[in-house]
PDB file of N, CA and C in Angstrom:
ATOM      1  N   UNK A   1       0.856  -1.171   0.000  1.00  0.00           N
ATOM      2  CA  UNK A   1       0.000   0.000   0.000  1.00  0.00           C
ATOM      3  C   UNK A   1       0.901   1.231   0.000  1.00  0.00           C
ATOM      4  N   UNK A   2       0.705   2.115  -1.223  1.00  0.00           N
ATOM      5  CA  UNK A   2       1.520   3.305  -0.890  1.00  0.00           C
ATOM      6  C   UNK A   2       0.962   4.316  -1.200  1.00  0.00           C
ATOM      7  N   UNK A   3       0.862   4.930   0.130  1.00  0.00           N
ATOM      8  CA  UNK A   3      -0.032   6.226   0.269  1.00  0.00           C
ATOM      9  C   UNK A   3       0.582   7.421   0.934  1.00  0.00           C
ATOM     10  N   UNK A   4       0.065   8.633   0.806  1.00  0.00           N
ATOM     11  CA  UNK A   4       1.113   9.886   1.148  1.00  0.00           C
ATOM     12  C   UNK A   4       0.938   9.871   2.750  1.00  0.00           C
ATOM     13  N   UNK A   5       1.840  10.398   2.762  1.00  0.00           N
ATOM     14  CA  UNK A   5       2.905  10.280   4.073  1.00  0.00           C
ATOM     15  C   UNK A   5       3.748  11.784   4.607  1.00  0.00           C
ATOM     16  N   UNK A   6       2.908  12.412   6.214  1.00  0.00           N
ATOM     17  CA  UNK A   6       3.549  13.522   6.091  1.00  0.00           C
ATOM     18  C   UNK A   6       3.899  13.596   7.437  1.00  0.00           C
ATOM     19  N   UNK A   7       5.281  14.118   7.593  1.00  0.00           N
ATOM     20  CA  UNK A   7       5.321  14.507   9.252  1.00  0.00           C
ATOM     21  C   UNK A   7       4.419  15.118  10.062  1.00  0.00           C
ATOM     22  N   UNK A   8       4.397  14.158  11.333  1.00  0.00           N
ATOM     23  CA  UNK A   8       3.737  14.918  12.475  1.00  0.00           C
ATOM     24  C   UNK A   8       4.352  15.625  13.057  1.00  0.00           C
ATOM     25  N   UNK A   9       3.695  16.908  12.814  1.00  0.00           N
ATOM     26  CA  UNK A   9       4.044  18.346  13.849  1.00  0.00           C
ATOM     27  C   UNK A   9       4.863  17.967  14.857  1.00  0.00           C
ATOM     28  N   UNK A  10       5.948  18.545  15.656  1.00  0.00           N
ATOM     29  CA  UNK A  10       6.402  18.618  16.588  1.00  0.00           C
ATOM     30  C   UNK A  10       7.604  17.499  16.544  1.00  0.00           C
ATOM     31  N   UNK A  11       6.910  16.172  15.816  1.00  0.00           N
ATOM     32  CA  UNK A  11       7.844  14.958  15.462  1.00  0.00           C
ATOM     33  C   UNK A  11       8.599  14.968  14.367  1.00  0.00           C
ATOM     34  N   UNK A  12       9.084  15.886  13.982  1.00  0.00           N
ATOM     35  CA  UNK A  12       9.152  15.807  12.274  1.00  0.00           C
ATOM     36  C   UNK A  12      10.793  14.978  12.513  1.00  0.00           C
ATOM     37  N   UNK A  13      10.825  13.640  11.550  1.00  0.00           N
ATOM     38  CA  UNK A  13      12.268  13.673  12.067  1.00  0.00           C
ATOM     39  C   UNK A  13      11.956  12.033  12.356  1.00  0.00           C
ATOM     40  N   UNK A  14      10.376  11.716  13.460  1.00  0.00           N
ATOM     41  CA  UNK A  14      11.014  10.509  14.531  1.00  0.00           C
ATOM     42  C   UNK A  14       9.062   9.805  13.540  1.00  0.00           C
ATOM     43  N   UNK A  15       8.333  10.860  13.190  1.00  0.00           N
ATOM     44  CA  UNK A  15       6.909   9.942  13.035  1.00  0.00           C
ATOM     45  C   UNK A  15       6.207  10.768  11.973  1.00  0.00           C
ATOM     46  N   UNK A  16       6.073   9.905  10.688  1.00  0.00           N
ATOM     47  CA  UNK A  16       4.921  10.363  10.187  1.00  0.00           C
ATOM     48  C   UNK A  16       3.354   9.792  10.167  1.00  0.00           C
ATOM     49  N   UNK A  17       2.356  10.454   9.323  1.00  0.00           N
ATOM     50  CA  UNK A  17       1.061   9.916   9.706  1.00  0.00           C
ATOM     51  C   UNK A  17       1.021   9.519   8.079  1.00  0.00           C
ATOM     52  N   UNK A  18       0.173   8.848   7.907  1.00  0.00           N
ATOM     53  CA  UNK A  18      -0.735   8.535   6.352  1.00  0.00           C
ATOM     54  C   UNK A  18      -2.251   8.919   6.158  1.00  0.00           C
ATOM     55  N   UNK A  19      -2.285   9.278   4.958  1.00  0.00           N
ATOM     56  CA  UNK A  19      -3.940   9.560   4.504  1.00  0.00           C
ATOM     57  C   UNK A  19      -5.005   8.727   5.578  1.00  0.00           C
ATOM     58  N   UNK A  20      -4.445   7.871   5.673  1.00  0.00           N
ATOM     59  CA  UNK A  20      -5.862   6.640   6.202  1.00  0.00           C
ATOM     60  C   UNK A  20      -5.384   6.798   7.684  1.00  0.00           C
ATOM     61  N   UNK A  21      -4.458   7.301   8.385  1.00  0.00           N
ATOM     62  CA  UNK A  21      -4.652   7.148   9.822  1.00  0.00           C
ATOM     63  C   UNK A  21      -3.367   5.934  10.216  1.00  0.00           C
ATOM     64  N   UNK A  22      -2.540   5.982   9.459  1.00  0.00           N
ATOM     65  CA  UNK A  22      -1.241   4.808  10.203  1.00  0.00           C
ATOM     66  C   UNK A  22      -0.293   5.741  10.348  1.00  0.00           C
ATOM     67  N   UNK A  23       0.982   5.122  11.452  1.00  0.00           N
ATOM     68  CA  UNK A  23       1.838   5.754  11.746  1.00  0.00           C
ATOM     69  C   UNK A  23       3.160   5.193  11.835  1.00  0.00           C
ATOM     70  N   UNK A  24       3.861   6.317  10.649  1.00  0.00           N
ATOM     71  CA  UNK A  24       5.311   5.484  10.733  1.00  0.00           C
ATOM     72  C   UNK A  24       6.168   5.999  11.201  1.00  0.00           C
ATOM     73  N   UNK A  25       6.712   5.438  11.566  1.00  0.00           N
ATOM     74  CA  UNK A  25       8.541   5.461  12.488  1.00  0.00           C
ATOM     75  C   UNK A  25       9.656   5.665  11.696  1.00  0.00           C
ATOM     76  N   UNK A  26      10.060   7.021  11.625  1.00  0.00           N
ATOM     77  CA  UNK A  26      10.977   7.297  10.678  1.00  0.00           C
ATOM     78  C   UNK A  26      12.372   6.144  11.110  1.00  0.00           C
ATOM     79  N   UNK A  27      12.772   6.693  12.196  1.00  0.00           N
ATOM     80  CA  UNK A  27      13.772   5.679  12.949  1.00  0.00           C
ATOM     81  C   UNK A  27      13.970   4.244  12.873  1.00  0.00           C
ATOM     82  N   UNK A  28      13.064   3.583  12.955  1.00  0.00           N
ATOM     83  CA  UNK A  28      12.575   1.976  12.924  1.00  0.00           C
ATOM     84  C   UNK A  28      12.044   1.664  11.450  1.00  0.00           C
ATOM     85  N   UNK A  29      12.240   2.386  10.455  1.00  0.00           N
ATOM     86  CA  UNK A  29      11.892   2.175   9.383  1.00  0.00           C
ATOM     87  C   UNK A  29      10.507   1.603   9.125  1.00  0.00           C
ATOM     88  N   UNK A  30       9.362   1.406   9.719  1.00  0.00           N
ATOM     89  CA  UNK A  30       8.080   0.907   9.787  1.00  0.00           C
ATOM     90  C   UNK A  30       6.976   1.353  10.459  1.00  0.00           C
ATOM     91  N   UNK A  31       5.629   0.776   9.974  1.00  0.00           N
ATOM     92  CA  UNK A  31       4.165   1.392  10.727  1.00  0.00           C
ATOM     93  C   UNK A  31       4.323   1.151  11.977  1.00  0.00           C
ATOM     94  N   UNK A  32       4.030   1.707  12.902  1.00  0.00           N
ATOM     95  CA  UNK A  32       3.187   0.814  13.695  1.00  0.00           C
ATOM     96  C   UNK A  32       2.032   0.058  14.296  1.00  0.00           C
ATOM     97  N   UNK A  33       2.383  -0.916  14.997  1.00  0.00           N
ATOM     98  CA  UNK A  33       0.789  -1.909  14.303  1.00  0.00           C
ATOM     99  C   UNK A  33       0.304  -2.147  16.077  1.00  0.00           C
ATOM    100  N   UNK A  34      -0.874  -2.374  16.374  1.00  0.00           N
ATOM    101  CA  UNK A  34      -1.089  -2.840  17.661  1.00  0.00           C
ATOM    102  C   UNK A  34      -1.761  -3.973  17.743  1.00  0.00           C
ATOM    103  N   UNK A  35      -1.360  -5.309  17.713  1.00  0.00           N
ATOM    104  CA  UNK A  35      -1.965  -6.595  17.930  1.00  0.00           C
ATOM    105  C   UNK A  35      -2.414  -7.220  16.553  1.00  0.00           C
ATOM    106  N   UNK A  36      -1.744  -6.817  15.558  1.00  0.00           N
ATOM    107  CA  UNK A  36      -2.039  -6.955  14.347  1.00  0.00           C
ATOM    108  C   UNK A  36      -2.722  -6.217  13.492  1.00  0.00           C
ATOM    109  N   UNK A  37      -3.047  -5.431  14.499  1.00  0.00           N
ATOM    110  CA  UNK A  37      -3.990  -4.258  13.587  1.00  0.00           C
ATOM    111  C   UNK A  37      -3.092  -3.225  13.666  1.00  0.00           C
ATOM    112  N   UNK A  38      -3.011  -2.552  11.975  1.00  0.00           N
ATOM    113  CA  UNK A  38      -2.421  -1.453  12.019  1.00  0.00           C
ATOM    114  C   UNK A  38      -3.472  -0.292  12.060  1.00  0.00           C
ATOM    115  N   UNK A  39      -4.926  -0.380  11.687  1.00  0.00           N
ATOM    116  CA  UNK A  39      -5.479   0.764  12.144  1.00  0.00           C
ATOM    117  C   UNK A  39      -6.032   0.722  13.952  1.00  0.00           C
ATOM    118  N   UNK A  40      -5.332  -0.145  15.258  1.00  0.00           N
ATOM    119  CA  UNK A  40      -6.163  -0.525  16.155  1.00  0.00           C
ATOM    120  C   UNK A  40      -5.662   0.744  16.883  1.00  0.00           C
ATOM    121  N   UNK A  41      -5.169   1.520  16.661  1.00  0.00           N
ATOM    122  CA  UNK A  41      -4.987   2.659  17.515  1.00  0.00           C
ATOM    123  C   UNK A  41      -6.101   3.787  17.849  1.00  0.00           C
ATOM    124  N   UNK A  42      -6.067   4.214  18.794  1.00  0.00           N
ATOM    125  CA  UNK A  42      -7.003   5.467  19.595  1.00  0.00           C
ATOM    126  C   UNK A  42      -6.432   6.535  19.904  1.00  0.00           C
ATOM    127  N   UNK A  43      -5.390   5.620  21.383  1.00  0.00           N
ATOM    128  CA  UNK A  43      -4.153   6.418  21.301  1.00  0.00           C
ATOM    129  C   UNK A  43      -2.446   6.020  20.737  1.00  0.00           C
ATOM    130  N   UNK A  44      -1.873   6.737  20.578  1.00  0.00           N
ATOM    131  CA  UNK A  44      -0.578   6.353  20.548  1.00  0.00           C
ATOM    132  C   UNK A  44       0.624   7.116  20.869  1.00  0.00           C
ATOM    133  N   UNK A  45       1.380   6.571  21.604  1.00  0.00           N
ATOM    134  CA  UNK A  45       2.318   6.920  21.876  1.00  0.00           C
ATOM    135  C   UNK A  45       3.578   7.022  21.162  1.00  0.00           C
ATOM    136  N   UNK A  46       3.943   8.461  21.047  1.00  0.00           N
ATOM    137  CA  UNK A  46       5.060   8.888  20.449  1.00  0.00           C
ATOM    138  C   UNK A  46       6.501   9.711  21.237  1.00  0.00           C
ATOM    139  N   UNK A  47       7.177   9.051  21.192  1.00  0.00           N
ATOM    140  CA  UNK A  47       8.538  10.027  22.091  1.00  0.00           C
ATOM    141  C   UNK A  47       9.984  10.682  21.020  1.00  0.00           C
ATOM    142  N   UNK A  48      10.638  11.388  21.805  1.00  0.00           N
ATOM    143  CA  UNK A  48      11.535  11.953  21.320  1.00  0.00           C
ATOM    144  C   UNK A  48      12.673  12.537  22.361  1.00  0.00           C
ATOM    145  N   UNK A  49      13.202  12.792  22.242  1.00  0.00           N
ATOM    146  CA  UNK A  49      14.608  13.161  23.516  1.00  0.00           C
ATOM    147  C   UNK A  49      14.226  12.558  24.500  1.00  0.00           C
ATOM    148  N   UNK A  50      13.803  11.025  24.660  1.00  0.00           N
ATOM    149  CA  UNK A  50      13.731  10.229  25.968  1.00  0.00           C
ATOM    150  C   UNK A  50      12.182  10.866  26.368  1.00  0.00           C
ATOM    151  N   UNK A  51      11.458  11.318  26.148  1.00  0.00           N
ATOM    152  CA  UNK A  51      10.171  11.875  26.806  1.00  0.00           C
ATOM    153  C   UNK A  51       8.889  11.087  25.829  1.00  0.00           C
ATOM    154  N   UNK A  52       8.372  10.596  26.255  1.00  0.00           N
ATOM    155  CA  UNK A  52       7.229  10.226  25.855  1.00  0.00           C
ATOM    156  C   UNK A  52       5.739  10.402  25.883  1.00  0.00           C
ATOM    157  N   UNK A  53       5.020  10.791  25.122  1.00  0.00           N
ATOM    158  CA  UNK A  53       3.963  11.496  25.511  1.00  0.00           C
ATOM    159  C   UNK A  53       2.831  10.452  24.651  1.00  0.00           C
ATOM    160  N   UNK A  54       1.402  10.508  25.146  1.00  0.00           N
ATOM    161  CA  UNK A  54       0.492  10.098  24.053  1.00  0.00           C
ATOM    162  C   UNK A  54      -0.515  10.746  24.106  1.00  0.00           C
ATOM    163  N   UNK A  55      -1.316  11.120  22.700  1.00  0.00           N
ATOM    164  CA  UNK A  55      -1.757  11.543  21.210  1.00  0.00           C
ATOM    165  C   UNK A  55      -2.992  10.699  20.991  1.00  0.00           C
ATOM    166  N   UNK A  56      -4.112  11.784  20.936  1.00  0.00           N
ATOM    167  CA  UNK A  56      -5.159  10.768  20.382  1.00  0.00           C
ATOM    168  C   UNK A  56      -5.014  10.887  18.287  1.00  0.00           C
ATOM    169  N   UNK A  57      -4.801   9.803  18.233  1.00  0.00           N
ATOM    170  CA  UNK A  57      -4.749   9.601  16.949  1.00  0.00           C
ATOM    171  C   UNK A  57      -5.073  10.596  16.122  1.00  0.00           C
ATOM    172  N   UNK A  58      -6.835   9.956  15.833  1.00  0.00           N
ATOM    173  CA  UNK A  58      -7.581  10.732  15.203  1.00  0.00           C
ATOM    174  C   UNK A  58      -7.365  12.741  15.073  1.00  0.00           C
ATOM    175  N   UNK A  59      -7.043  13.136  16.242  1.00  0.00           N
ATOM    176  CA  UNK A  59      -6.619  14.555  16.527  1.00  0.00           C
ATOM    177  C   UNK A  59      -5.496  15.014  15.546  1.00  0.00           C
ATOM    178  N   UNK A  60      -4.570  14.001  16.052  1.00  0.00           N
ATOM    179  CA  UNK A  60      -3.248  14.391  15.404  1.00  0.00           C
ATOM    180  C   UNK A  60      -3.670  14.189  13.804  1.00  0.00           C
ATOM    181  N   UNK A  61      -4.007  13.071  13.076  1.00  0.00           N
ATOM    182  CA  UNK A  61      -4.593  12.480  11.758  1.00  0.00           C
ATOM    183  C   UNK A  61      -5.209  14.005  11.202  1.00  0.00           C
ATOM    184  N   UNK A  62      -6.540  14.900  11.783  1.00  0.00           N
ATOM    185  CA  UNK A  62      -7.298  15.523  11.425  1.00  0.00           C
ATOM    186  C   UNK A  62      -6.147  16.759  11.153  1.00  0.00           C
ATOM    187  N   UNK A  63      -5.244  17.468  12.854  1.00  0.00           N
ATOM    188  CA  UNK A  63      -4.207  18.178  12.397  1.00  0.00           C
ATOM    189  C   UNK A  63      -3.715  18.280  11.092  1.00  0.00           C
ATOM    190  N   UNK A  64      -3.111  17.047  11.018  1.00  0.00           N
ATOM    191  CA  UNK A  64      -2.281  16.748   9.210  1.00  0.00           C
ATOM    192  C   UNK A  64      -2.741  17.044   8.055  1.00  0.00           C
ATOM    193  N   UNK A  65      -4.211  16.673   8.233  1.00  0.00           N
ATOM    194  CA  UNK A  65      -4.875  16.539   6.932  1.00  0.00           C
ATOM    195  C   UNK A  65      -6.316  17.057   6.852  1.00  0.00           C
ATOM    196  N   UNK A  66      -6.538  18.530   7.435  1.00  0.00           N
ATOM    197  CA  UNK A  66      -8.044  18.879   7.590  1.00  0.00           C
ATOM    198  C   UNK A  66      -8.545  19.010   6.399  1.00  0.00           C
ATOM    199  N   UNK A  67      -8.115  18.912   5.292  1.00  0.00           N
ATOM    200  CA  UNK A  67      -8.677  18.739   3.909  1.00  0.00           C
ATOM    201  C   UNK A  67      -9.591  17.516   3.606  1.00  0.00           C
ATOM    202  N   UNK A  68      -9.057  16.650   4.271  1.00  0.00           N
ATOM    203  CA  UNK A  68      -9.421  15.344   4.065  1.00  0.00           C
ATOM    204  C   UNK A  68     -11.079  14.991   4.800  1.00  0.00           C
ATOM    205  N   UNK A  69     -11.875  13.875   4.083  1.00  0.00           N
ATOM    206  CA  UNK A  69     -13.057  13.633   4.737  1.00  0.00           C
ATOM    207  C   UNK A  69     -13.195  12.830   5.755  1.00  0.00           C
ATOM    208  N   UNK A  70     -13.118  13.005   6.810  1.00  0.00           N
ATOM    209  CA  UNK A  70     -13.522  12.262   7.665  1.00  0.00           C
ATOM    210  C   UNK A  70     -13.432  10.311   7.196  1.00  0.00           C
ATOM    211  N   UNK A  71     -14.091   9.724   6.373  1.00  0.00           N
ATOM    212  CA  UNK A  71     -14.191   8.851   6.142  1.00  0.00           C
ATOM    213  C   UNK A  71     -12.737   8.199   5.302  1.00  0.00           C
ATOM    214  N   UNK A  72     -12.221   8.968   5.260  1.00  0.00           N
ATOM    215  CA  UNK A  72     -10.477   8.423   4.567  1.00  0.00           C
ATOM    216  C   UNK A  72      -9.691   7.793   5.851  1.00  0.00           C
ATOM    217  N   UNK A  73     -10.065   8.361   6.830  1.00  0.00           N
ATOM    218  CA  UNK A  73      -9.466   7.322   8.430  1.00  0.00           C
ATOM    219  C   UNK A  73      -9.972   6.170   8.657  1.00  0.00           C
ATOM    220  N   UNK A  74      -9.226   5.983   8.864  1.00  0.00           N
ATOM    221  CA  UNK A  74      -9.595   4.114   9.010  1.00  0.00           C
ATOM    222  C   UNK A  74      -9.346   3.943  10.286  1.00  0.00           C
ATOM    223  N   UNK A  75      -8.954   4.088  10.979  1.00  0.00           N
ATOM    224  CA  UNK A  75      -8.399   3.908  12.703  1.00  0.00           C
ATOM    225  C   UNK A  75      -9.600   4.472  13.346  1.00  0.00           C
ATOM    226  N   UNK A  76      -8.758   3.886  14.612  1.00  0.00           N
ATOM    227  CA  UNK A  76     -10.227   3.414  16.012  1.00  0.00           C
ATOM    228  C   UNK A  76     -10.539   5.374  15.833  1.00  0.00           C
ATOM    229  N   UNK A  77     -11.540   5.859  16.594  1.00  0.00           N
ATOM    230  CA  UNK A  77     -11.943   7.044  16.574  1.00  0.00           C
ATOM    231  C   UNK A  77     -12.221   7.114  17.988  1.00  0.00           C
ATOM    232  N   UNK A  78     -12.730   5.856  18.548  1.00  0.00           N
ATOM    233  CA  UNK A  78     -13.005   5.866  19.983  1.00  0.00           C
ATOM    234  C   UNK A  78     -11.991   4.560  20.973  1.00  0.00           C
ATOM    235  N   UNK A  79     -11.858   4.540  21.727  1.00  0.00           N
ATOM    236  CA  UNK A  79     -11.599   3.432  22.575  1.00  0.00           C
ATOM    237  C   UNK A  79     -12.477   2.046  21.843  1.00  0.00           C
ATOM    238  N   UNK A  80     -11.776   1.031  21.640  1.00  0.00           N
ATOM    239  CA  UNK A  80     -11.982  -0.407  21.468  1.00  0.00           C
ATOM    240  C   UNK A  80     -12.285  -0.922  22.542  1.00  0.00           C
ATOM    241  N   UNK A  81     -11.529  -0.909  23.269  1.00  0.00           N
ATOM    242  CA  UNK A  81     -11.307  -1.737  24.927  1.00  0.00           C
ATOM    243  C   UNK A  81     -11.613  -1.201  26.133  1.00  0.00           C
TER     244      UNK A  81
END
């Protein structure tokens, strides 16, 4: 699947986001996935100089791409669990 891909604010460097709501790891060269699901995220956690903070997805996703319709996200919007 190859779809556009843009840094997240503040992360630019360590994480980008995609059209549909995945998130890659510049560093680790890959998405990340939670339990096999790469859209199973709500929240996620992203760090940088040893500090780690977490990000509701969807927020950050909408940040990136307020052009976009709502329905191009594919990831959790609410808590799963």
């Amino acid at each position: 699947m190859d779809e556009n891909k843009v840094p997240i604010t503040g992360y630019e460097g360590h994480y980008e986001i995609t059209e549909s709501g995945r998130v890659y790891s510049v560093k680790k060269k890959c998405f990340r996935v939670r339990e096999n699901d790469e859209y199973g995220f709500h929240i996620v956690k992203l760090s940088k100089k040893g500090e780690a903070t977490n990000h509701n997805l969807f927020k950050l996703w909408k940040k990136e791409f307020p052009e976009l319709p709502v329905s191009m996200f594919k990831g959790a919007k609410e808590a799963k669990y």
